[in-house]
Protein backbone atom coordinates (compact mmCIF):
# COMPACT_ATOMS: atom_id res chain seq x y z
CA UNK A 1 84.73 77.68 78.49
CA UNK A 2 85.46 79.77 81.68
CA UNK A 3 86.98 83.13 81.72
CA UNK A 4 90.33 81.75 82.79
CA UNK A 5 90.47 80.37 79.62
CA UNK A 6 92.06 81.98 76.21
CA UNK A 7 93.04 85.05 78.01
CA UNK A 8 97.29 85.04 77.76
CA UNK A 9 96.88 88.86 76.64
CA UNK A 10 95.63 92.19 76.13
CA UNK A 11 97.70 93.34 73.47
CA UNK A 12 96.17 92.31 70.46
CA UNK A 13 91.76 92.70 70.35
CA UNK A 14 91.92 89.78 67.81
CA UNK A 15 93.48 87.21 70.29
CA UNK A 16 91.37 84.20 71.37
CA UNK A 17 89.02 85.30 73.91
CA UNK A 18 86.56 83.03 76.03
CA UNK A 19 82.88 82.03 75.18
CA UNK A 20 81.42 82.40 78.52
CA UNK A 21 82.89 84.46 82.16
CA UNK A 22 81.31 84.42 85.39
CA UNK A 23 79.60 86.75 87.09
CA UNK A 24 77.83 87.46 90.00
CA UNK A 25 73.63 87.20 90.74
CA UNK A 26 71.41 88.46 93.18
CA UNK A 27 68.80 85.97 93.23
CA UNK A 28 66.55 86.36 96.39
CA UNK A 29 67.00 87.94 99.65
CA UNK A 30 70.05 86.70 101.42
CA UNK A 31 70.82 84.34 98.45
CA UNK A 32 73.72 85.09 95.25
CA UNK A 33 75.09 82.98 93.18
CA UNK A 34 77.95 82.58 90.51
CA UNK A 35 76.76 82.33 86.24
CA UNK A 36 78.41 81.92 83.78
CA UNK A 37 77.47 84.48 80.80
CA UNK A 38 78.14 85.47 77.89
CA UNK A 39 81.67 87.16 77.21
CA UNK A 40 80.81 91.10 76.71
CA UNK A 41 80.63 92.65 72.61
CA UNK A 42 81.27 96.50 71.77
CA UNK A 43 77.88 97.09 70.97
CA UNK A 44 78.78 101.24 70.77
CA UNK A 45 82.04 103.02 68.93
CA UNK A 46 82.86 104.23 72.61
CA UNK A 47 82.69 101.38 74.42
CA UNK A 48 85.35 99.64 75.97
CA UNK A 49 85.99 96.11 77.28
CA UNK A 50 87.92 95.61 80.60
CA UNK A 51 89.53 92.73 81.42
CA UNK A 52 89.17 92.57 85.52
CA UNK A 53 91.41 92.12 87.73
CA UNK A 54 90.10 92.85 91.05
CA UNK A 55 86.60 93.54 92.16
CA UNK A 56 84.90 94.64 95.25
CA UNK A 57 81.90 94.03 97.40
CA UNK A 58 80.11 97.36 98.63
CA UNK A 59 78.34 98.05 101.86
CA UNK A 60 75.81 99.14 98.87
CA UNK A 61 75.75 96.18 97.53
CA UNK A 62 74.05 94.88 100.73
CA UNK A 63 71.21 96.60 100.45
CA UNK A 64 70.24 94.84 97.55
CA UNK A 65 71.28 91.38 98.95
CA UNK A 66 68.75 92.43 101.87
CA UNK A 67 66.18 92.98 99.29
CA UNK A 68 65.83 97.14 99.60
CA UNK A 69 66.46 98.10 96.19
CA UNK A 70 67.22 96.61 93.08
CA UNK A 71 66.15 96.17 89.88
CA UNK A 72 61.99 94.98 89.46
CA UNK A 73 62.51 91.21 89.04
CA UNK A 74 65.33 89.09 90.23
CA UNK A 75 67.96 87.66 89.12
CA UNK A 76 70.28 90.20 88.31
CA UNK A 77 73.97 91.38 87.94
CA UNK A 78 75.82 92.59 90.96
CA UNK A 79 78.58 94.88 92.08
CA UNK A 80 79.69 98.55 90.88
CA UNK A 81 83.49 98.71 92.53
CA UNK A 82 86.03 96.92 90.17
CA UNK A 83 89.51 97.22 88.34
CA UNK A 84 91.88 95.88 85.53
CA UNK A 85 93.40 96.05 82.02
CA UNK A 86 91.71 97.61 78.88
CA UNK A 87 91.19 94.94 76.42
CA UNK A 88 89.17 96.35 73.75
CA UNK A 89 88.21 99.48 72.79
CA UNK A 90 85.33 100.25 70.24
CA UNK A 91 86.63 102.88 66.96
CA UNK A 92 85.89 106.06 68.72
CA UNK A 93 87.39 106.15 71.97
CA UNK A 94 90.79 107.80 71.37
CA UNK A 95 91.60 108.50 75.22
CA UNK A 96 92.50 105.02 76.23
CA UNK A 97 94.35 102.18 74.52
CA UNK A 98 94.51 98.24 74.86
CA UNK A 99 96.77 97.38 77.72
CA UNK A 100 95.77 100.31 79.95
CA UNK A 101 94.92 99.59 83.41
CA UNK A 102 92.31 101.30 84.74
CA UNK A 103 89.73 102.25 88.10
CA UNK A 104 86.33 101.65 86.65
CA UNK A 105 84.30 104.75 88.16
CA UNK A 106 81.15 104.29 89.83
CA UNK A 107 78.91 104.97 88.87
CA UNK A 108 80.46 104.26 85.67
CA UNK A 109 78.78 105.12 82.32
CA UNK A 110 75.35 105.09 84.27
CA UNK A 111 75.21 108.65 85.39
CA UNK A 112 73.38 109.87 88.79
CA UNK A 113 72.10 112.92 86.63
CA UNK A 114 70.64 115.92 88.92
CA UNK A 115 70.96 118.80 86.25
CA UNK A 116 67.14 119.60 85.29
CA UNK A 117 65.45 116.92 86.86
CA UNK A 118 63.71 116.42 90.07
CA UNK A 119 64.54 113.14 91.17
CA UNK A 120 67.90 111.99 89.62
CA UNK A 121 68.70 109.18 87.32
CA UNK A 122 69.64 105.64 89.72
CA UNK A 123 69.44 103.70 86.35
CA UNK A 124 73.06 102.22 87.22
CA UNK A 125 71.47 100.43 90.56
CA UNK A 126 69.33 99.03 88.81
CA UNK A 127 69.87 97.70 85.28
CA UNK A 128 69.76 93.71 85.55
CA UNK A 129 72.04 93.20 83.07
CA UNK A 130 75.14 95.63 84.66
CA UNK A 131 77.29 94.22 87.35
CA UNK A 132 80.77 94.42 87.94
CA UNK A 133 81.54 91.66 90.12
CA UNK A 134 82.56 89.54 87.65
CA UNK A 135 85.46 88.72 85.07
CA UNK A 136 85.04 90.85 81.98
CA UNK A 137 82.69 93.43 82.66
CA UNK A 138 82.47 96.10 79.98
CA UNK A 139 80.81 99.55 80.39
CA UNK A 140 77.71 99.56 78.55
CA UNK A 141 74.78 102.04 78.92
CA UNK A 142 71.90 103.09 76.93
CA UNK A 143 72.62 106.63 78.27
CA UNK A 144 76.27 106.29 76.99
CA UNK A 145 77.62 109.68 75.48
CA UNK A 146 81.84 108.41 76.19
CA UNK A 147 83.83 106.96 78.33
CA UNK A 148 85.61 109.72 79.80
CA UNK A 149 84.07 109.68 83.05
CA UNK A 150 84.00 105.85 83.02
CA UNK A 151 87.43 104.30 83.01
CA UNK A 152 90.22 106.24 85.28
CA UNK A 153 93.69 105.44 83.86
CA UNK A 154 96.08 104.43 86.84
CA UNK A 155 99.83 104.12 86.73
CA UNK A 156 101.30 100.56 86.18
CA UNK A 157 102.30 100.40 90.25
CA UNK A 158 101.00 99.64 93.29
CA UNK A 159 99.03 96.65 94.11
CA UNK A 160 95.01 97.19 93.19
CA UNK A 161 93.95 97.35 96.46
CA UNK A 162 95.42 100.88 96.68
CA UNK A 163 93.53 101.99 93.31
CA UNK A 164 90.51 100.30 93.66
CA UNK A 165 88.83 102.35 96.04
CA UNK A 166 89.24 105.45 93.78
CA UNK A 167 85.99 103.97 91.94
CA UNK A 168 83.94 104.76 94.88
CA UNK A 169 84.48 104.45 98.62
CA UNK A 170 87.86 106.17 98.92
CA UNK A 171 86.09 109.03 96.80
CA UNK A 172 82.59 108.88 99.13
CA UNK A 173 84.83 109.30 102.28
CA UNK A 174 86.36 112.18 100.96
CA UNK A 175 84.11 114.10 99.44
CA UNK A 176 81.10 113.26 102.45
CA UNK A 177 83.41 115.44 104.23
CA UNK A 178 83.22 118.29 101.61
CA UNK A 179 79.21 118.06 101.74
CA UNK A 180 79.62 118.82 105.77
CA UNK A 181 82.33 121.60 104.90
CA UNK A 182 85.30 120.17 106.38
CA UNK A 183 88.46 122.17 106.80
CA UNK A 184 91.88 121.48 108.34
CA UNK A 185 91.69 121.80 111.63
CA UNK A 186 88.32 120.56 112.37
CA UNK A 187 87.11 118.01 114.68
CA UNK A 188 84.94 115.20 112.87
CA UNK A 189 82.59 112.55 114.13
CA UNK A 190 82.25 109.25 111.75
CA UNK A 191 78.86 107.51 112.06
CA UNK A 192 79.72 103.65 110.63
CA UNK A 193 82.78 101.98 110.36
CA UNK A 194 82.29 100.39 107.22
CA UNK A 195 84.51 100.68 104.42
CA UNK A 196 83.08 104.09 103.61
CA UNK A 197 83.07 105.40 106.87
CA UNK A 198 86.73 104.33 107.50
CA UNK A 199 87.71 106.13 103.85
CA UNK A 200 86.14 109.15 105.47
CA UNK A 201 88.21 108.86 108.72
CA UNK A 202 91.30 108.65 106.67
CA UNK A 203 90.55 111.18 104.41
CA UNK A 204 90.19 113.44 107.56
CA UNK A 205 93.07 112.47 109.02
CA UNK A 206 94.88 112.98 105.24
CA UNK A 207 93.45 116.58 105.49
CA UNK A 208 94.47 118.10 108.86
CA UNK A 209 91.73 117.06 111.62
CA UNK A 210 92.88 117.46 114.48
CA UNK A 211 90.49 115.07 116.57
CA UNK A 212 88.16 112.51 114.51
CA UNK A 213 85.61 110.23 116.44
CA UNK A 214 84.60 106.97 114.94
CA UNK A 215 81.51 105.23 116.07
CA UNK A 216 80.54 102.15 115.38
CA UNK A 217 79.67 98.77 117.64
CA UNK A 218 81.48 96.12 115.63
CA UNK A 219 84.83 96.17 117.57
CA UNK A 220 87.13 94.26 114.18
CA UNK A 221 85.97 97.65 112.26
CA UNK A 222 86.84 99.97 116.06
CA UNK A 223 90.26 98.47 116.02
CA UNK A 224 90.75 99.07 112.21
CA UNK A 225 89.20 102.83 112.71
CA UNK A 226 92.36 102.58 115.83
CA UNK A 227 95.11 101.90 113.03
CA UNK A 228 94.39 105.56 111.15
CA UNK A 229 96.56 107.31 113.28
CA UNK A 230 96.58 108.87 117.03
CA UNK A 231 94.03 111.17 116.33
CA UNK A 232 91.19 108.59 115.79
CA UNK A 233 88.87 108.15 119.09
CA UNK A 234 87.17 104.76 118.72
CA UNK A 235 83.17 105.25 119.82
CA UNK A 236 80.78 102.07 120.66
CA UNK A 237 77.61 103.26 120.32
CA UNK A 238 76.20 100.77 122.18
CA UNK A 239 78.13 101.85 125.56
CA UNK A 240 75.99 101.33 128.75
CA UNK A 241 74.98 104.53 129.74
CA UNK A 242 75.59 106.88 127.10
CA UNK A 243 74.29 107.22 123.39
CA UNK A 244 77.51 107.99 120.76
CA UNK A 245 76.63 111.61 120.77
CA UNK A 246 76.89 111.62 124.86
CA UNK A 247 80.28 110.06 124.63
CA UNK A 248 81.47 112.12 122.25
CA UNK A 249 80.69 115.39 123.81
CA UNK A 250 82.11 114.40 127.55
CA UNK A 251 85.01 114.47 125.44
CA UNK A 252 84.57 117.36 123.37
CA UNK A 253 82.34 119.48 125.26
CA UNK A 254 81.73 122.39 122.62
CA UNK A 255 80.74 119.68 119.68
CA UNK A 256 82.36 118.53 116.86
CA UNK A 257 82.80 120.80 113.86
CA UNK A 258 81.62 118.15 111.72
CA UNK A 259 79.47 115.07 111.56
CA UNK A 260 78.92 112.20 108.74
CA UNK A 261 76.46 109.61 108.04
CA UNK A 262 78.24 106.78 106.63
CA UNK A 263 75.60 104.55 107.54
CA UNK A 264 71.81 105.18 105.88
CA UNK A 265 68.59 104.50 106.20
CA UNK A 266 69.58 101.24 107.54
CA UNK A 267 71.08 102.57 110.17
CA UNK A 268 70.77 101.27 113.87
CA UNK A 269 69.99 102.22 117.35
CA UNK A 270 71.81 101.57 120.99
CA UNK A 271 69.50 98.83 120.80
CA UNK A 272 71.05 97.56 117.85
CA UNK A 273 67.32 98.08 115.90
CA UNK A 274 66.86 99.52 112.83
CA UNK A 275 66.02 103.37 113.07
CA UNK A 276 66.22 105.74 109.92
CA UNK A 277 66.63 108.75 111.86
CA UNK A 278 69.24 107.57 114.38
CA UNK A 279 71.93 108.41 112.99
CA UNK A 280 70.89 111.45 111.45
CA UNK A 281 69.74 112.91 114.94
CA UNK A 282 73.21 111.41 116.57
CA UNK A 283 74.79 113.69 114.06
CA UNK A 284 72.84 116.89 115.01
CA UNK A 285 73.19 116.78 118.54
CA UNK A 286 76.90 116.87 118.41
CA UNK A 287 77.63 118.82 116.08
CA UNK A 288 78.46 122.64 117.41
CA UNK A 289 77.14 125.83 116.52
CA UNK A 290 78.26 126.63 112.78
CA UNK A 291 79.15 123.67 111.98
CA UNK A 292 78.05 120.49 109.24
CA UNK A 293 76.46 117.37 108.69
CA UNK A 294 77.26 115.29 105.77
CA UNK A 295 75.44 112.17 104.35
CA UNK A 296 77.05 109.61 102.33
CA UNK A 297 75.04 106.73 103.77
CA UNK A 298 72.62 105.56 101.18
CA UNK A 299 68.74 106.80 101.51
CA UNK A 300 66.66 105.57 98.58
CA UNK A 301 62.96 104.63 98.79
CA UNK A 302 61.61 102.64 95.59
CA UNK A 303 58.54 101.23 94.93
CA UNK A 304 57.51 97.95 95.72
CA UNK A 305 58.86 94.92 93.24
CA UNK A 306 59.65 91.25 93.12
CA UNK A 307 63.19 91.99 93.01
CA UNK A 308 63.40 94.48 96.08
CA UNK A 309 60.56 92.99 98.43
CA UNK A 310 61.59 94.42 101.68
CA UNK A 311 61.33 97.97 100.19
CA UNK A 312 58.38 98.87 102.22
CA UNK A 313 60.24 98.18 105.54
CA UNK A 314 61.76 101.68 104.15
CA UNK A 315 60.22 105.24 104.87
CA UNK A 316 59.60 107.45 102.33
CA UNK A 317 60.13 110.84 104.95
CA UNK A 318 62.58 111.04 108.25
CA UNK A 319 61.42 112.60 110.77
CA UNK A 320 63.98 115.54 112.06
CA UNK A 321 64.22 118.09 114.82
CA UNK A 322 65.08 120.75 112.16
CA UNK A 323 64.16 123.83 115.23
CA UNK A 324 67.40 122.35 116.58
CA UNK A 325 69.53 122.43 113.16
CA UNK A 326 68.29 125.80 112.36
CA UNK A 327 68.71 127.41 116.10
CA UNK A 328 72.23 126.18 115.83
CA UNK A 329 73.10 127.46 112.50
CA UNK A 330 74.39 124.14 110.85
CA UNK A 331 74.52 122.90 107.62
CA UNK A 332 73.41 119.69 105.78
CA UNK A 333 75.07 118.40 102.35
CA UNK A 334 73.92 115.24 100.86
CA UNK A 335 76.77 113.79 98.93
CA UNK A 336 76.87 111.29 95.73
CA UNK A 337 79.96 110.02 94.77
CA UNK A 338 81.59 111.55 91.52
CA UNK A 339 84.84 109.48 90.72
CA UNK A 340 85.70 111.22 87.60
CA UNK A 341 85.68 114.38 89.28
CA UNK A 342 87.96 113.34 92.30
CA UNK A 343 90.38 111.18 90.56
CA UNK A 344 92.68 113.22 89.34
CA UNK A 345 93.36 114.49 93.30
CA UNK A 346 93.08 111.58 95.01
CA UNK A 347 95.38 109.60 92.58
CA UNK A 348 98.11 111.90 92.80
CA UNK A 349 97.42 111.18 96.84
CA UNK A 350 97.90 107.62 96.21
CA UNK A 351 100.72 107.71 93.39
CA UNK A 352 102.83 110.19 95.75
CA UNK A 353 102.55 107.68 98.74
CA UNK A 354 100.58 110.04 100.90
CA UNK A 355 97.13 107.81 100.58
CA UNK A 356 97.03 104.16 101.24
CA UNK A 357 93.72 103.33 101.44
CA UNK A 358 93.88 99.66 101.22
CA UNK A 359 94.76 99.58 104.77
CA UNK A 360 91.11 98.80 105.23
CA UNK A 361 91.97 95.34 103.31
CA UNK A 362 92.43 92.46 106.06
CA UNK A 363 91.63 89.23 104.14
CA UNK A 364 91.75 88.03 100.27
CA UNK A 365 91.35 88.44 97.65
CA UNK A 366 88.95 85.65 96.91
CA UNK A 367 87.83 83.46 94.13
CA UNK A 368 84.36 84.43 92.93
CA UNK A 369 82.96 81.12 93.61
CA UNK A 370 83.46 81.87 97.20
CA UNK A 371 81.11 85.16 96.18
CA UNK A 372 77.67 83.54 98.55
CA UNK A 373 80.05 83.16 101.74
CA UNK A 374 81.64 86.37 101.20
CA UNK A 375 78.44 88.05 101.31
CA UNK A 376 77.11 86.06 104.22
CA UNK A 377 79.75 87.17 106.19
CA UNK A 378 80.16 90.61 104.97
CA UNK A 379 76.40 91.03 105.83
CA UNK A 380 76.90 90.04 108.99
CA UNK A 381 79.59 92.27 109.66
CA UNK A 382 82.59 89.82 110.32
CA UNK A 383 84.66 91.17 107.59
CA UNK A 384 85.16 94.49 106.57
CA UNK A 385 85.99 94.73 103.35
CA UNK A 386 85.90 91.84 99.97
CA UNK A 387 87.80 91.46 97.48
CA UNK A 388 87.80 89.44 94.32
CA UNK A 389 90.18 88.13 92.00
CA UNK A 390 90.07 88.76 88.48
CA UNK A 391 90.86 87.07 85.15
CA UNK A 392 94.36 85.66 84.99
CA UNK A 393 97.13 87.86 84.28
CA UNK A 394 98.26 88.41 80.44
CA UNK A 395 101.79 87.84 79.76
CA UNK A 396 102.65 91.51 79.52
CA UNK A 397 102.26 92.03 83.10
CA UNK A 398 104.43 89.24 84.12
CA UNK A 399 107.68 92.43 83.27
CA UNK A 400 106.71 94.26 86.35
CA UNK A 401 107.49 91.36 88.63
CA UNK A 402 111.41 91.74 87.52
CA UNK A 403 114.20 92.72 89.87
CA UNK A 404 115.46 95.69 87.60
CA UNK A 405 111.94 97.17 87.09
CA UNK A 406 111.41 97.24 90.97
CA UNK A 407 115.39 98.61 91.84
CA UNK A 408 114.52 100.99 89.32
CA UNK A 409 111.59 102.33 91.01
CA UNK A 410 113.98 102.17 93.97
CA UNK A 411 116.20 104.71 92.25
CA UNK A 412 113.01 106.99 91.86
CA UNK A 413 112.17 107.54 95.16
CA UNK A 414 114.20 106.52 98.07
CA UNK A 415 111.04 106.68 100.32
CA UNK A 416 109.13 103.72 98.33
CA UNK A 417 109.89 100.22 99.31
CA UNK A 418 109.32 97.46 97.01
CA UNK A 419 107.96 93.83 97.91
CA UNK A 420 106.11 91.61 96.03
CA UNK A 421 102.72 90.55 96.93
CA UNK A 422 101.62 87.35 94.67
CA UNK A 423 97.74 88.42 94.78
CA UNK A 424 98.29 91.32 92.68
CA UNK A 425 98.82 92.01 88.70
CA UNK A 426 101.07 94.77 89.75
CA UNK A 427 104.63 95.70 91.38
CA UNK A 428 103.72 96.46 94.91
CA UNK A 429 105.14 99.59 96.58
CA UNK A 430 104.65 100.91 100.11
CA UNK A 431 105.45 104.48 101.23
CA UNK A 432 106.58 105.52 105.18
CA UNK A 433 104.56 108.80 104.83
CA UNK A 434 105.52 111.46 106.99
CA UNK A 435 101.95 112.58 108.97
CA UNK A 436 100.04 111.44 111.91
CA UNK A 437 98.38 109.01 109.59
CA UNK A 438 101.83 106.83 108.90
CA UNK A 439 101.09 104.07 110.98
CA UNK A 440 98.95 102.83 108.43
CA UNK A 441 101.88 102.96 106.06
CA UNK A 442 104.36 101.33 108.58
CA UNK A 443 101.79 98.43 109.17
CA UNK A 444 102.12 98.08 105.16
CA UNK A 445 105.58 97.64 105.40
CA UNK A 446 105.66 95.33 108.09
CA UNK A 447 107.28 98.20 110.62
């Protein structure tokens, strides 16, 4: 039995439920595949099963698919950025109930834990049996103390594609431009336009920069970086003649007051060849006096396995002008993502129509059979962002489709405009915001 099957709804936890769901498997370099497994169990009084209904590929993700990190063996689970519908909760978790809908956080219940130790805890990356591209994920962890900083609780509006992000990118973006010590008014530069890098572009744009520079060479993710607003200067990095930084500064002569890796260790050169410290040194040399560099982009070195054989193509040390850095008085904050901490700001963003972050969206979602394609082509950069559908829709969201529930929500805010969109297990809402960032919001609404 698939997981489409048995699943009419998440109010009772004794309703029929399926034998098997699929998910997700990295199984060699380049190569995933869809499984069918076992549907999840409460194995701990504070666990919680989720019933998903959308999922995510991450530029993260990636580096596992090209066989960088990852658990010691293959196969294994994949995916960290996913959504939907509490479905069961074990006896102890009193802050959530069945029917909820809810961000899953990365990195969930598997904590990056710095307090104490030298080189933090990456367990989530790398557990084989954790993904959450799939249909019924639940959060399970063998470091599991609750599940407060696991499961977000969203309002029961907007399509998911506006929540989703909250789990991780949307948060990255933002707070990569805390670890380089943003404030309004600054001028930014944006290494990658990936899905984090555009998050952090729009986050700047959300707080009051007044110029932000986006570099990239993939001109589908140039043109989206285009759509944040009239403050957003598109940079090829592969320009004849000039390196991003070169560009940047005929511009801006004095420097940016901020720079951001959104790329990592992966990260390439004009030549369009893989250099670790490219970016890194593109971010110091325009960057003014005073200012900050923040990295989001991931920089992990592992040792060699079976299930992460291209790890030694990876350098353990980066080599960095630091005279430079230090003559110039900048800073440099390295920046994890922490969900649970930024949700409660960035959801009142999103819930008050000010953040739309699933501009970055073009295509989809898709079935999860189409998962090897999707990562083909997201690897080779000719889509910018994937999402999956989840398990079918339980009966009790069917209410939010009706004409009085969205003229209600009408009546609440004269500034929302209500549409349907059939993709989504929510009533879909777009808001005309009133910054430099709205023509995001009027491309939403079809304006």
């Amino acid at each position: 039995m698939s997981a489409e099957a048995g699943s009419s709804s998440d109010q009772s936890v004794t309703q029929k439920t399926p034998k098997t769901v699929r998910a997700v498997f990295h199984d060699a370099v380049g190569k995933v595949s869809v499984r069918h497994v076992p549907f999840p169990e409460l194995k701990e009084p504070e666990d919680a099963i989720v019933r998903i209904t959308t999922s995510a590929i991450c530029g993260s993700d990636l580096h596992n698919y090209r066989g960088f990190y990852g658990p010691e063996n293959y196969p294994y689970r994949a995916g960290h950025e996913a959504m939907g519908v509490v479905h069961k909760i074990g006896p102890a978790v009193d802050s959530l109930k069945v029917g909820d809908r809810v961000v899953i956080a990365f990195p969930d219940d598997h904590p990056i834990r710095t307090e104490n130790t030298t080189v933090p805890d990456i367990d989530f990356f790398f557990d084989p049996e954790f993904g959450l591209q799939s249909k019924w994920p639940f959060p399970k962890n063998k470091h599991r103390q609750n599940i407060y900083s696991s499961l977000i609780p969203i309002p029961n509006r907007l399509p998911d594609k506006e929540w989703l992000f909250l789990g991780d990118i949307f948060t990255t973006g933002w707070m990569v431009l805390n670890g380089a010590g943003f404030e309004a008014g600054d001028s930014v530069a944006v290494f990658g336009a990936g899905p984090v890098g555009l998050m952090a572009a729009y986050s700047a744009c959300i707080r009051g920069a007044s110029r932000i520079y986006v570099v990239d060479h993939v001109q589908q993710r140039l043109d989206k970086a285009r759509e944040i607003g009239p403050g957003v200067v598109p940079i090829d990095f592969t320009k004849p003649g000039q390196s991003a930084s070169e560009q940047i500064l005929a511009l801006d002569g004095g420097g940016v007051n901020r720079a951001v890796d959104c790329v990592g260790q992966e990260c390439l050169n004009r030549e369009l060849v893989v250099q670790q410290d490219y970016v890194l040194r593109e971010c110091v040399a325009v960057t003014a006096a005073g200012g900050g560099v923040g990295v989001a982009g991931v920089h992990i070195v592992l040792p060699p396995a079976p299930g992460r054989p291209n790890v030694g193509q990876v350098q353990p040390e980066i080599l960095f002008g630091f005279p430079e850095f230090w003559l110039r008085g900048l800073k440099l904050g390295a920046v994890l993502a922490d969900p649970a901490k930024m949700a409660p700001t960035l959801s009142r963003l999103v819930d008050a129509g000010r953040a739309r972050p699933g501009f970055i969206v073009d295509e989809g979602p898709f079935d999860l059979d189409e998962a090897p394609e999707l990562y083909r082509r997201f690897n080779e950069q000719k889509i910018i962002k994937v999402l999956f559908k989840g398990a079918p829709r339980p009966e009790e969201w069917e209410e939010w489709e009706k004409d009085e529930v969205l003229e209600d929500f009408k009546k609440v805010n004269a500034q929302y405009v209500a549409y349907r969109i059939p993709w989504t297990p929510s009533m879909a809402t777009s808001f005309r915001g009133n910054n430099k960032c709205s023509s995001i919001n009027d491309k939403l609404r079809g304006g």
